[in-house]
C-alpha atoms as a PDB file:
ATOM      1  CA  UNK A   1      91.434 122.236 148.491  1.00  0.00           C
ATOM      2  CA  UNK A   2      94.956 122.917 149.065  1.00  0.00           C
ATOM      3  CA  UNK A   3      96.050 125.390 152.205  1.00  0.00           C
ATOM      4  CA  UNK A   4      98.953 126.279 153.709  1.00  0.00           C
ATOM      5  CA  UNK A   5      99.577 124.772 157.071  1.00  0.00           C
ATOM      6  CA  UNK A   6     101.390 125.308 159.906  1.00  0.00           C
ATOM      7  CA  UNK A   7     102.605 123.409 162.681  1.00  0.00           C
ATOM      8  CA  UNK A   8     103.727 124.461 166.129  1.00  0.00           C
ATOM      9  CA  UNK A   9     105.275 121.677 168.677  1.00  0.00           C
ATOM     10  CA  UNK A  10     107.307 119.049 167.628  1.00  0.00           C
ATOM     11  CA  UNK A  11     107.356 116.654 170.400  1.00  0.00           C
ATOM     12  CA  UNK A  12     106.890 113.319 170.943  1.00  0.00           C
ATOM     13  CA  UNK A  13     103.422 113.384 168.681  1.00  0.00           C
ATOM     14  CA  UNK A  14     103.953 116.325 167.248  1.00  0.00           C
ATOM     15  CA  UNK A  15     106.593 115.653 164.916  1.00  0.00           C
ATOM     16  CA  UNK A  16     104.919 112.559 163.684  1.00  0.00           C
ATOM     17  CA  UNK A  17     101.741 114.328 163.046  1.00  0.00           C
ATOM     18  CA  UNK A  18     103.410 117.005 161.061  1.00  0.00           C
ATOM     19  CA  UNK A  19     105.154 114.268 159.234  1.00  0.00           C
ATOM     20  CA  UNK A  20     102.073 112.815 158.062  1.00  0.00           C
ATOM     21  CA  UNK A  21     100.669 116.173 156.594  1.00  0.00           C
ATOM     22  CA  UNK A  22     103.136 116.488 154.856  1.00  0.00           C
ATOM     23  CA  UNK A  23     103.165 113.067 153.437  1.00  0.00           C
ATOM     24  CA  UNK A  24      99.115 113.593 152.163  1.00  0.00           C
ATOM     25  CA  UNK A  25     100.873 116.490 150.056  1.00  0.00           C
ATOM     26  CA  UNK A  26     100.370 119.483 152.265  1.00  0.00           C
ATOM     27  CA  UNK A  27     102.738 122.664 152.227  1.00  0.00           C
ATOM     28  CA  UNK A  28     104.003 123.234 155.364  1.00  0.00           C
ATOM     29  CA  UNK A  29     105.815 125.649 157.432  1.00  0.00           C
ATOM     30  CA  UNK A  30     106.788 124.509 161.274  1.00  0.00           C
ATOM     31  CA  UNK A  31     107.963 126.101 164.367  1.00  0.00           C
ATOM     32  CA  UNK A  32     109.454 124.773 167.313  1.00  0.00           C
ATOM     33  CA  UNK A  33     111.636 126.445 170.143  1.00  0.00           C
ATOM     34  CA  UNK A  34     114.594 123.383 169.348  1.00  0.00           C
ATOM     35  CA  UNK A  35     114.813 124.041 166.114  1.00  0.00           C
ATOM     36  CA  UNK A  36     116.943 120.436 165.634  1.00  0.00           C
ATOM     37  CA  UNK A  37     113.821 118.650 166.138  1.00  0.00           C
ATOM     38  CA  UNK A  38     113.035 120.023 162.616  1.00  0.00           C
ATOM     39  CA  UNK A  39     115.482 118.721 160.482  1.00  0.00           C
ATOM     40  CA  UNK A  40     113.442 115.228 159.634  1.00  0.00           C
ATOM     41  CA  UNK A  41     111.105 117.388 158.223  1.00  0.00           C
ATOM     42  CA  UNK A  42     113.239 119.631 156.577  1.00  0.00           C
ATOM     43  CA  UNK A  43     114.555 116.981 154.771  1.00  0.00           C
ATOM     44  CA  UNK A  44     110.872 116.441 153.864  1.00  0.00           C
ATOM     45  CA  UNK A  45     110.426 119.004 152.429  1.00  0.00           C
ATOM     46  CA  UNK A  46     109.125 121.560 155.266  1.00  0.00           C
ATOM     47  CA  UNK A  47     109.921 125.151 155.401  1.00  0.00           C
ATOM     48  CA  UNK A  48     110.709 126.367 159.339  1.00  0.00           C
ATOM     49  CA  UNK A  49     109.990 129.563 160.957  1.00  0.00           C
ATOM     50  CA  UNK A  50     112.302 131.265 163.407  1.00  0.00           C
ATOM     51  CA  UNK A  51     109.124 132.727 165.475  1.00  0.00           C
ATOM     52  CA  UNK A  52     104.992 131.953 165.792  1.00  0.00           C
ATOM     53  CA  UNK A  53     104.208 135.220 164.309  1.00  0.00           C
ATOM     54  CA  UNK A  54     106.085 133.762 160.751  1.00  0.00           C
ATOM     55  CA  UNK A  55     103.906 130.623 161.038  1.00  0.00           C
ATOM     56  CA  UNK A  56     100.544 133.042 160.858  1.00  0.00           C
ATOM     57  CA  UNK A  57     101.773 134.920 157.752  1.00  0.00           C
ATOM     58  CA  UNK A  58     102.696 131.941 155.901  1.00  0.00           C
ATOM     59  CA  UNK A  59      99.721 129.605 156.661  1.00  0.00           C
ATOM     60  CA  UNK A  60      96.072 129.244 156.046  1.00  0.00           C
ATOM     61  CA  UNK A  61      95.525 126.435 159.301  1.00  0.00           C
ATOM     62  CA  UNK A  62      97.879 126.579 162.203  1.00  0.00           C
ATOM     63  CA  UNK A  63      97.720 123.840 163.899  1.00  0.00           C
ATOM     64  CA  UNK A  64      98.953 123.462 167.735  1.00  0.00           C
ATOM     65  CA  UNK A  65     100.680 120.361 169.408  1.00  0.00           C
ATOM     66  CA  UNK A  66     102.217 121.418 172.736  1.00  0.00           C
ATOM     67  CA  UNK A  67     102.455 120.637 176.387  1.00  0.00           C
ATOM     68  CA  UNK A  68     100.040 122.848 177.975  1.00  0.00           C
ATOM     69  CA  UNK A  69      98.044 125.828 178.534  1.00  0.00           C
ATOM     70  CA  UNK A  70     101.185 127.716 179.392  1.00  0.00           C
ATOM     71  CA  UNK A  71     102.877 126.850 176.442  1.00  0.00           C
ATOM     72  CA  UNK A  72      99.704 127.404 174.307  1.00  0.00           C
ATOM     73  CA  UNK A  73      99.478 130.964 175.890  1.00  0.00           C
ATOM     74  CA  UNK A  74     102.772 131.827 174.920  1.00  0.00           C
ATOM     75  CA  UNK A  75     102.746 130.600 171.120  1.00  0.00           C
ATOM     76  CA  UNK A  76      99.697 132.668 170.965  1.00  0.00           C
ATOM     77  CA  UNK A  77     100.070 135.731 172.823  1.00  0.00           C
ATOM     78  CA  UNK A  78     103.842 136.058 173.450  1.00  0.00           C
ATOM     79  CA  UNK A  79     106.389 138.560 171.672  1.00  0.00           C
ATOM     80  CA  UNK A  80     106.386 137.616 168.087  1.00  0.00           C
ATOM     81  CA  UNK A  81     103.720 135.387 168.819  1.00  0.00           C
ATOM     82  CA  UNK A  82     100.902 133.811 166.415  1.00  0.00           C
ATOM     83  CA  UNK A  83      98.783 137.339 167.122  1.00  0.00           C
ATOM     84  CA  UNK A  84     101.619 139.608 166.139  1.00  0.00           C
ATOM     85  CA  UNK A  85     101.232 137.757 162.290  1.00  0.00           C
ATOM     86  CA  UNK A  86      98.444 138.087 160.118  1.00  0.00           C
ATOM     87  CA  UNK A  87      95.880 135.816 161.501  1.00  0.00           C
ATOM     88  CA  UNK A  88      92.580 137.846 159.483  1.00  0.00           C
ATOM     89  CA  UNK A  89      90.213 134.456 158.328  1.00  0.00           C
ATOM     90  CA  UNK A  90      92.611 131.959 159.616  1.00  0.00           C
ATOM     91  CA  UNK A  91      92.039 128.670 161.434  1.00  0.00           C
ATOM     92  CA  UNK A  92      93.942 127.363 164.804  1.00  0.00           C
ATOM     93  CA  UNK A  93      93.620 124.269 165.543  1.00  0.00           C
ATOM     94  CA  UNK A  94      94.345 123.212 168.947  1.00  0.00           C
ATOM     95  CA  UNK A  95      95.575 119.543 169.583  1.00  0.00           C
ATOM     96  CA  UNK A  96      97.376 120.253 172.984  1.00  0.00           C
ATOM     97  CA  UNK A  97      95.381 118.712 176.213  1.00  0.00           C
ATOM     98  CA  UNK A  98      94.252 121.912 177.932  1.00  0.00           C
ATOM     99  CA  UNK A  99      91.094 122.549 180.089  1.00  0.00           C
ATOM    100  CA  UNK A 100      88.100 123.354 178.766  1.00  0.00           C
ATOM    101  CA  UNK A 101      87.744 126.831 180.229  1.00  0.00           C
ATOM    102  CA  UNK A 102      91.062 127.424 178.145  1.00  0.00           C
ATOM    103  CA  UNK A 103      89.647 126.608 175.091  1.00  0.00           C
ATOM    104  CA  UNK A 104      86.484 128.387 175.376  1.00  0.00           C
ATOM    105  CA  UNK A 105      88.432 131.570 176.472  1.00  0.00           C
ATOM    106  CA  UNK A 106      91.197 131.314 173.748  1.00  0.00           C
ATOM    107  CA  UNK A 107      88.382 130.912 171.240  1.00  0.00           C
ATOM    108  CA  UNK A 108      86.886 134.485 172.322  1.00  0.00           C
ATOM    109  CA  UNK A 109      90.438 135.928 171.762  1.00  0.00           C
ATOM    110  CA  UNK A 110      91.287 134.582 168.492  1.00  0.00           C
ATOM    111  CA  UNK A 111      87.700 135.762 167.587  1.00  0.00           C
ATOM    112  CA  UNK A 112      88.424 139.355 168.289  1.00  0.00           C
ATOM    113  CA  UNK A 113      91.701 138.869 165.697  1.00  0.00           C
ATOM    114  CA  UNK A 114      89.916 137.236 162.581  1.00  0.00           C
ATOM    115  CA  UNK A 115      90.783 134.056 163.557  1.00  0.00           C
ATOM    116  CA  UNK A 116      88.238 130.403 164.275  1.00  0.00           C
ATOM    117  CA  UNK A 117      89.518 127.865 166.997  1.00  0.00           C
ATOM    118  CA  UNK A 118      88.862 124.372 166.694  1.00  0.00           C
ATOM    119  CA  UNK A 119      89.518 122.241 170.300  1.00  0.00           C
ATOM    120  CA  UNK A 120      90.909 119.206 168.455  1.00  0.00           C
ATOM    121  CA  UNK A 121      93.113 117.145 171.307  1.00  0.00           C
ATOM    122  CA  UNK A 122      93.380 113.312 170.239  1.00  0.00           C
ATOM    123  CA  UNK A 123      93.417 110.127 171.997  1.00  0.00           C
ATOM    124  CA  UNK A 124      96.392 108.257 170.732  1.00  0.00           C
ATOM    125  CA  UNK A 125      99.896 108.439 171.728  1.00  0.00           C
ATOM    126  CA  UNK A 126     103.169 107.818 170.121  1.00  0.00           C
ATOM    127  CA  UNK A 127     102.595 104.832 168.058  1.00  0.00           C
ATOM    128  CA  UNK A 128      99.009 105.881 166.504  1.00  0.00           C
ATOM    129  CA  UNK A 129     100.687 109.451 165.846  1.00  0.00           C
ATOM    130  CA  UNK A 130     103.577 107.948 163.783  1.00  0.00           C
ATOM    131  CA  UNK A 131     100.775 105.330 161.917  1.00  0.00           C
ATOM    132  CA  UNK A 132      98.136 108.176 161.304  1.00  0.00           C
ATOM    133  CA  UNK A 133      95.697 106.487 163.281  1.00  0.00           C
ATOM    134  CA  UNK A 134      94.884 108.859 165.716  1.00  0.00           C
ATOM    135  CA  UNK A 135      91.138 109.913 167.289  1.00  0.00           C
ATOM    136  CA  UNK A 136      90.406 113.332 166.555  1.00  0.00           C
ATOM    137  CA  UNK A 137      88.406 114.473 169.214  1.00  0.00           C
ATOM    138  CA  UNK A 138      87.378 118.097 167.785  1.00  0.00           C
ATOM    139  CA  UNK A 139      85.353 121.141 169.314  1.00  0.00           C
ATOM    140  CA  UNK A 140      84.431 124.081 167.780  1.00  0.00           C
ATOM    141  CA  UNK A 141      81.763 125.544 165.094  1.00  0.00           C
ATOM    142  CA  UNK A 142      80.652 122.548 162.955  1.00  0.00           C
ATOM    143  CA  UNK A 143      81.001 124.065 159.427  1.00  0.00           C
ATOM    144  CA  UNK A 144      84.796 124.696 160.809  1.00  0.00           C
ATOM    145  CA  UNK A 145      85.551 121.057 162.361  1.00  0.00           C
ATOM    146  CA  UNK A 146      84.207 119.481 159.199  1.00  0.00           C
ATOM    147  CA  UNK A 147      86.017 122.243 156.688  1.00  0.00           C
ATOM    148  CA  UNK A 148      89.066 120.676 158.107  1.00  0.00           C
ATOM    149  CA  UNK A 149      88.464 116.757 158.494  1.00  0.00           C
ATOM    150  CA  UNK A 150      90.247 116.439 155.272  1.00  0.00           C
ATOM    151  CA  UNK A 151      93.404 117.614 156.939  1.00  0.00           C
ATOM    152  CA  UNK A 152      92.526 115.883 160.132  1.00  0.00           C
ATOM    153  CA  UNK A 153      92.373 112.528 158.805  1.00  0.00           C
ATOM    154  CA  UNK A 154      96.097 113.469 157.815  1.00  0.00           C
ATOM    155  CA  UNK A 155      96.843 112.514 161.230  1.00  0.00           C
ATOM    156  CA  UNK A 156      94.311 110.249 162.015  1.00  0.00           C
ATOM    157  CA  UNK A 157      91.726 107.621 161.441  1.00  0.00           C
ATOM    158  CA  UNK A 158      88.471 109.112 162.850  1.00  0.00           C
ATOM    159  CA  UNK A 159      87.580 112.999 163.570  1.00  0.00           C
ATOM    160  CA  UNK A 160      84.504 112.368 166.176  1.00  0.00           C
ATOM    161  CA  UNK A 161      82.418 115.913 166.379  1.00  0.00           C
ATOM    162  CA  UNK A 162      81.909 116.632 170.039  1.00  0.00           C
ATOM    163  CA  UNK A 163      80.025 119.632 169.901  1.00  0.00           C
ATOM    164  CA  UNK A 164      80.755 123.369 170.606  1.00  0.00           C
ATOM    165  CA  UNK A 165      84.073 124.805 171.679  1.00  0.00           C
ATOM    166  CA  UNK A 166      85.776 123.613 174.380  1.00  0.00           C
ATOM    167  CA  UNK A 167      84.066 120.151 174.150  1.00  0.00           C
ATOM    168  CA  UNK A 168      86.706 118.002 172.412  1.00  0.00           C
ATOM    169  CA  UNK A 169      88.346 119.339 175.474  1.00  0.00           C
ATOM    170  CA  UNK A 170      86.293 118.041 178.238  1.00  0.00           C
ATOM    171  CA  UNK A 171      86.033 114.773 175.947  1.00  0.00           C
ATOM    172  CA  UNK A 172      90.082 114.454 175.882  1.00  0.00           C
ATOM    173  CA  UNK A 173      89.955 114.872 179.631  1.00  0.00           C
ATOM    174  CA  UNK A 174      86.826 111.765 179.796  1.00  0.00           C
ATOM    175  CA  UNK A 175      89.171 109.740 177.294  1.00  0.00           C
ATOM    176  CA  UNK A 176      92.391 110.475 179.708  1.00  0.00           C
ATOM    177  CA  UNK A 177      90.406 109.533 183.142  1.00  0.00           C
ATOM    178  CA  UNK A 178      89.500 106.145 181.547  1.00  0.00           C
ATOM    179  CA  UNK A 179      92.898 105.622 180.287  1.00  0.00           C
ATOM    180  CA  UNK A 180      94.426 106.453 183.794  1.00  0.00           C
ATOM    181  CA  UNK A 181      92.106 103.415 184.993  1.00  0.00           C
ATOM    182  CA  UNK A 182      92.795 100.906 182.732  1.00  0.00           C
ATOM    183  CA  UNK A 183      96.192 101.283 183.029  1.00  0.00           C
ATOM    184  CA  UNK A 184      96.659 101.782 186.653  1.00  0.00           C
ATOM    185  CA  UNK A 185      94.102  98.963 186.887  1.00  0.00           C
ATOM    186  CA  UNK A 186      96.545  96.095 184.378  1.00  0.00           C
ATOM    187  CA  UNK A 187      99.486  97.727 186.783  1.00  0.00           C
ATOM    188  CA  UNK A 188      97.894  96.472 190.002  1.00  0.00           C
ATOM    189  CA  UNK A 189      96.647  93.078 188.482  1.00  0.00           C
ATOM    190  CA  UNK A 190     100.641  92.257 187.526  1.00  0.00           C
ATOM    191  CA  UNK A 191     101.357  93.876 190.836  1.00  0.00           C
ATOM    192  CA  UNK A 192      99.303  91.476 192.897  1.00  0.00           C
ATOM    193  CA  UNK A 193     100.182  88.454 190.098  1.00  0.00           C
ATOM    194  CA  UNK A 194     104.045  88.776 190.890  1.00  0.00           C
ATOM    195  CA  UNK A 195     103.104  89.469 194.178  1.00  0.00           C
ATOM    196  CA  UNK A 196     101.853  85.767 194.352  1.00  0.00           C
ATOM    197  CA  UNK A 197     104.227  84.248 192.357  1.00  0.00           C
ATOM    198  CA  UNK A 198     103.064  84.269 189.125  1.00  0.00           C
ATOM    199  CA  UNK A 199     104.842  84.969 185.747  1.00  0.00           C
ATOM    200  CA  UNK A 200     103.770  88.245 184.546  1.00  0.00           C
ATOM    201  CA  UNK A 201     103.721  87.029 180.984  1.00  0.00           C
ATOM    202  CA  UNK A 202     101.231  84.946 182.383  1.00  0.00           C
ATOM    203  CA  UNK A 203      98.852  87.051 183.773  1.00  0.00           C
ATOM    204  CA  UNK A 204      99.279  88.843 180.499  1.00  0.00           C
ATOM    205  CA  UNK A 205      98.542  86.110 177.844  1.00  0.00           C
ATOM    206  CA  UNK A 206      95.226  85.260 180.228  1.00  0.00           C
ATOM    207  CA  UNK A 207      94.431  88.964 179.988  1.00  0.00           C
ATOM    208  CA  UNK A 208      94.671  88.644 175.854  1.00  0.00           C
ATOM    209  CA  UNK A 209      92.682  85.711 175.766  1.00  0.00           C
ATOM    210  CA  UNK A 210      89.814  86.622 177.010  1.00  0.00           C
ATOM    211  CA  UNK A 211      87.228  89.465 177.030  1.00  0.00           C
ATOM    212  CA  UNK A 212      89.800  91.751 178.924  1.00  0.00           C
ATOM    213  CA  UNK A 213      92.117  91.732 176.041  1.00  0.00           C
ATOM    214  CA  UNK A 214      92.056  95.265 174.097  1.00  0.00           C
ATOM    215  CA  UNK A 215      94.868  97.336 172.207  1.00  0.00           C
ATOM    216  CA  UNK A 216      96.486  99.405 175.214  1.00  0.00           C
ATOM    217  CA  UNK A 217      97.728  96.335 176.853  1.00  0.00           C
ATOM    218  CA  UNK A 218      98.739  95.044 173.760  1.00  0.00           C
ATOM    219  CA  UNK A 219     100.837  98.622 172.922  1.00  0.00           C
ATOM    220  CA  UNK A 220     102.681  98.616 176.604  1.00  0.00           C
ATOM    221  CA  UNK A 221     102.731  94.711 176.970  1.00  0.00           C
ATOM    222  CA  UNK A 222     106.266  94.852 176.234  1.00  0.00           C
ATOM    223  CA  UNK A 223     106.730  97.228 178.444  1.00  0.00           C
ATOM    224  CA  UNK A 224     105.528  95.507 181.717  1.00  0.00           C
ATOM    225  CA  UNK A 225     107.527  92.432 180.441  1.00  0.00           C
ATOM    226  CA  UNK A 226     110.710  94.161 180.781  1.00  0.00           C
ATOM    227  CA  UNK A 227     110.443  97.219 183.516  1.00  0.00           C
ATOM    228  CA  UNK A 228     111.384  99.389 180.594  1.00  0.00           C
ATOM    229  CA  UNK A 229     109.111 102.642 180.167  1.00  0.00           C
ATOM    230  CA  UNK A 230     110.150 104.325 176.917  1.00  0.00           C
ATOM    231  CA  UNK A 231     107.559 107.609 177.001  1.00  0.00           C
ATOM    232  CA  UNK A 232     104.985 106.772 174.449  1.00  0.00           C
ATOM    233  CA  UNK A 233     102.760 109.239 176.768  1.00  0.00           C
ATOM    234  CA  UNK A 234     104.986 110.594 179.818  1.00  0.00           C
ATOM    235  CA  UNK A 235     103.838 110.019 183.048  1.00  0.00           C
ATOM    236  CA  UNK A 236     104.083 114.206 183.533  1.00  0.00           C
ATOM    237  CA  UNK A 237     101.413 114.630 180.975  1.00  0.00           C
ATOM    238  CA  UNK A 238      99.504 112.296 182.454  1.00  0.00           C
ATOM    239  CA  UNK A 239      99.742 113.793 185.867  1.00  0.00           C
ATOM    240  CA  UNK A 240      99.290 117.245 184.848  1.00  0.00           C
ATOM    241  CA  UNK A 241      95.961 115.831 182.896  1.00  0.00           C
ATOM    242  CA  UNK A 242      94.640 114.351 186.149  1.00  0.00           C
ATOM    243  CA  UNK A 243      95.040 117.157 187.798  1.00  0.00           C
ATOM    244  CA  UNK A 244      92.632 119.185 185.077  1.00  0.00           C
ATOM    245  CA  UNK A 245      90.341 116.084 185.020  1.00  0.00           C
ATOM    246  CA  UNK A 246      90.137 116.935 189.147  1.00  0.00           C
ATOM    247  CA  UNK A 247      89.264 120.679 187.973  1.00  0.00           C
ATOM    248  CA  UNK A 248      86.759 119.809 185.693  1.00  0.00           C
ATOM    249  CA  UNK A 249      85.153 117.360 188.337  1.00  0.00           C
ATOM    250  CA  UNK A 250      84.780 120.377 190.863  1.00  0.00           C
ATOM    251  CA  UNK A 251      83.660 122.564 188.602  1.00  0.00           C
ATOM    252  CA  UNK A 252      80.590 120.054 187.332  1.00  0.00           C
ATOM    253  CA  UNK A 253      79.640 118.520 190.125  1.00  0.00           C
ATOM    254  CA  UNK A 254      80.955 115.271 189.199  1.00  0.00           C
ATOM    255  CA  UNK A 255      81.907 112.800 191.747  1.00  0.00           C
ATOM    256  CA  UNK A 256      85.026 110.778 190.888  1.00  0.00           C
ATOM    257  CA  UNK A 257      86.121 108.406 193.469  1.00  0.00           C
ATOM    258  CA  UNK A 258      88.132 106.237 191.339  1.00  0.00           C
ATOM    259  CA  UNK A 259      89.638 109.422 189.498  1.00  0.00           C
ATOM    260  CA  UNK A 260      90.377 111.173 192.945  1.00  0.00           C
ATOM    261  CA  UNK A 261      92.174 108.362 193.904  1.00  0.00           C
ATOM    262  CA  UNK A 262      94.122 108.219 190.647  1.00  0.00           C
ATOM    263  CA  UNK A 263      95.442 111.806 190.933  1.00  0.00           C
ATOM    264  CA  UNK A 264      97.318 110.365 194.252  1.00  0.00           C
ATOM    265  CA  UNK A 265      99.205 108.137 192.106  1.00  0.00           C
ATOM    266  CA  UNK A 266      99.962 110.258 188.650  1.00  0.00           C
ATOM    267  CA  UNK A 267     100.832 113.189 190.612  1.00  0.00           C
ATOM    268  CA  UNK A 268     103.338 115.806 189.773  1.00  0.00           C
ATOM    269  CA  UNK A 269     104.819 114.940 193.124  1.00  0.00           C
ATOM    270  CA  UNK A 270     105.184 111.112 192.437  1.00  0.00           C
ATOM    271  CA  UNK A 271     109.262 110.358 192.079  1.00  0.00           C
ATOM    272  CA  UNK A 272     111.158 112.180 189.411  1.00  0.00           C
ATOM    273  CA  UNK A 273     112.830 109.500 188.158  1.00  0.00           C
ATOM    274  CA  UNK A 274     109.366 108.223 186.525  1.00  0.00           C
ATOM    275  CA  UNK A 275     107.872 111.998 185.254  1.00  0.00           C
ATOM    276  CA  UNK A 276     109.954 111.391 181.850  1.00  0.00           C
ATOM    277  CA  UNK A 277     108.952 107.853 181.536  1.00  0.00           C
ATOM    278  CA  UNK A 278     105.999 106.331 180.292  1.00  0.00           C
ATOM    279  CA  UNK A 279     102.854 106.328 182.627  1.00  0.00           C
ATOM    280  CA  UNK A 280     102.541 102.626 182.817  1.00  0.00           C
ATOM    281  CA  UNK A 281     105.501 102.710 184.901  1.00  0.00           C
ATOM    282  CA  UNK A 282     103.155 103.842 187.354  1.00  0.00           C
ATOM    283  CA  UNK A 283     103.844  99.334 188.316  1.00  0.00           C
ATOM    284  CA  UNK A 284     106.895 100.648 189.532  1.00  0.00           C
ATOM    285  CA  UNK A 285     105.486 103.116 191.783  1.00  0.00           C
ATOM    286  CA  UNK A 286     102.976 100.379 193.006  1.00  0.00           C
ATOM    287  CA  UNK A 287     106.110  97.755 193.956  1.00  0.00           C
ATOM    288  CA  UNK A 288     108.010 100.819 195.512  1.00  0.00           C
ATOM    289  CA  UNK A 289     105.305 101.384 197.654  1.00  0.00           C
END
């Protein structure tokens, strides 16, 4: 089935994402508040909108890629916002890391306007978003999730079904905790290897060797070899995501000693030269300290 689709955020992901929709033959109409960052697809063959509310009218899905609930809120309920277009029997889709309570309450609003939400975040950062190999972690009525795996395996290589809405939210927030770990956890092990006098491609190749070895120290390997921290995944969205996984925590009754700890580290208050880089240079915060 063909549909139009729209696309809103065109960031580090989210132009890669879009890019991939539109290579699986989807029309598509995009809308970001830099318009430059369109022009790739442009070339592609994507129309661009000048406002959200354009992006309703012309599109069947919507689907959102942005930093944050504040962002979200304003794409959705701002002036000329998505709910100022026709949005009767439409679809959002909402890839952006928010918390769960977000979800579940933007899903009530869209409701009242005509509209279904699917919680879709994905675990995956800039490398699996250019290859299309992305985890869809989607929330949201089932018929709806599974109406639009077609279009989610645009951008990715698995949609896993969570459950209702607002869980692909809390899973995203699960996926990011564990993520946080391992890589803090690879930081500290180099810490501690230098620290001792070992090479660091050292530590590394023993790490690959054996049962530790997995993808996400192969994909920032590089990475720790050089100092360099190119943002595949900023170390600001990771801090701002710790400090919903700390929400989510309280609010469930979870304890999370590791993850409390964590949130000391990728903190919106950790130095400002590192916010724009990649959050494995949270080694660099370890030797500064």
């Amino acid at each position: 089935m063909t549909q139009n689709i729209g696309f809103i955020g065109l960031g580090i992901m989210g132009e890669a994402m879009a890019a991939n929709i539109l290579k699986q033959g989807h029309p598509l109409i995009v809308y970001n508040r830099t318009v430059e960052k369109a022009a790739a697809l442009v070339d592609a063959g994507a129309m661009v909108a000048d406002k959200p509310s354009l992006v309703a009218d012309a599109s069947d899905v919507i689907i959102l890629m942005l930093t944050g609930e504040e962002a979200v809120d304003a794409v959705l309920f701002g002036e000329e916002g998505l709910l100022s277009g026709d949005c009767e029997g439409k679809t959002v889709i909402n890839m952006s890391t928010v918390p769960v309570e977000c979800s579940k309450r933007w899903a009530k609003e869209l409701a009242d306007h005509g509209m279904t939400l699917i919680d879709a975040p994905v675990s995956g950062s800039k490398v699996p978003a250019q290859t299309g190999t992305l985890v869809i972690l989607a929330g949201g009525p089932e018929a709806a999730v599974r109406a639009q795996e077609p279009l989610l395996l645009s951008m990715g290589k698995k949609v896993i079904y969570c459950g209702p809405t607002g869980s692909g939210s809390a899973m995203k927030l699960a996926i990011n905790l564990l993520l946080g770990i391992m890589t803090e956890g690879i930081a500290e092990a180099l810490h501690l290897a230098e620290s001792s006098g070992l090479a660091s491609e050292t530590l590394l190749d023993a790490v690959a060797s054996g049962p530790l070895s997995c993808t996400l120290f192969h994909l920032k390997e590089e990475m720790f070899k050089t100092g360099n921290y190119p943002p595949q995944f900023p170390f600001k969205h990771m801090a701002k995501d710790m400090q919903f996984v700390l929400a989510a925590a309280a609010e469930n009754g979870a304890h999370l000693p590791l993850g409390t700890e964590l949130a000391k580290l990728f903190s919106p208050a950790a130095d400002a030269d590192l916010q724009e880089q990649d959050f494995a240079a949270v080694k660099t915060l370890l030797e500064r300290r």
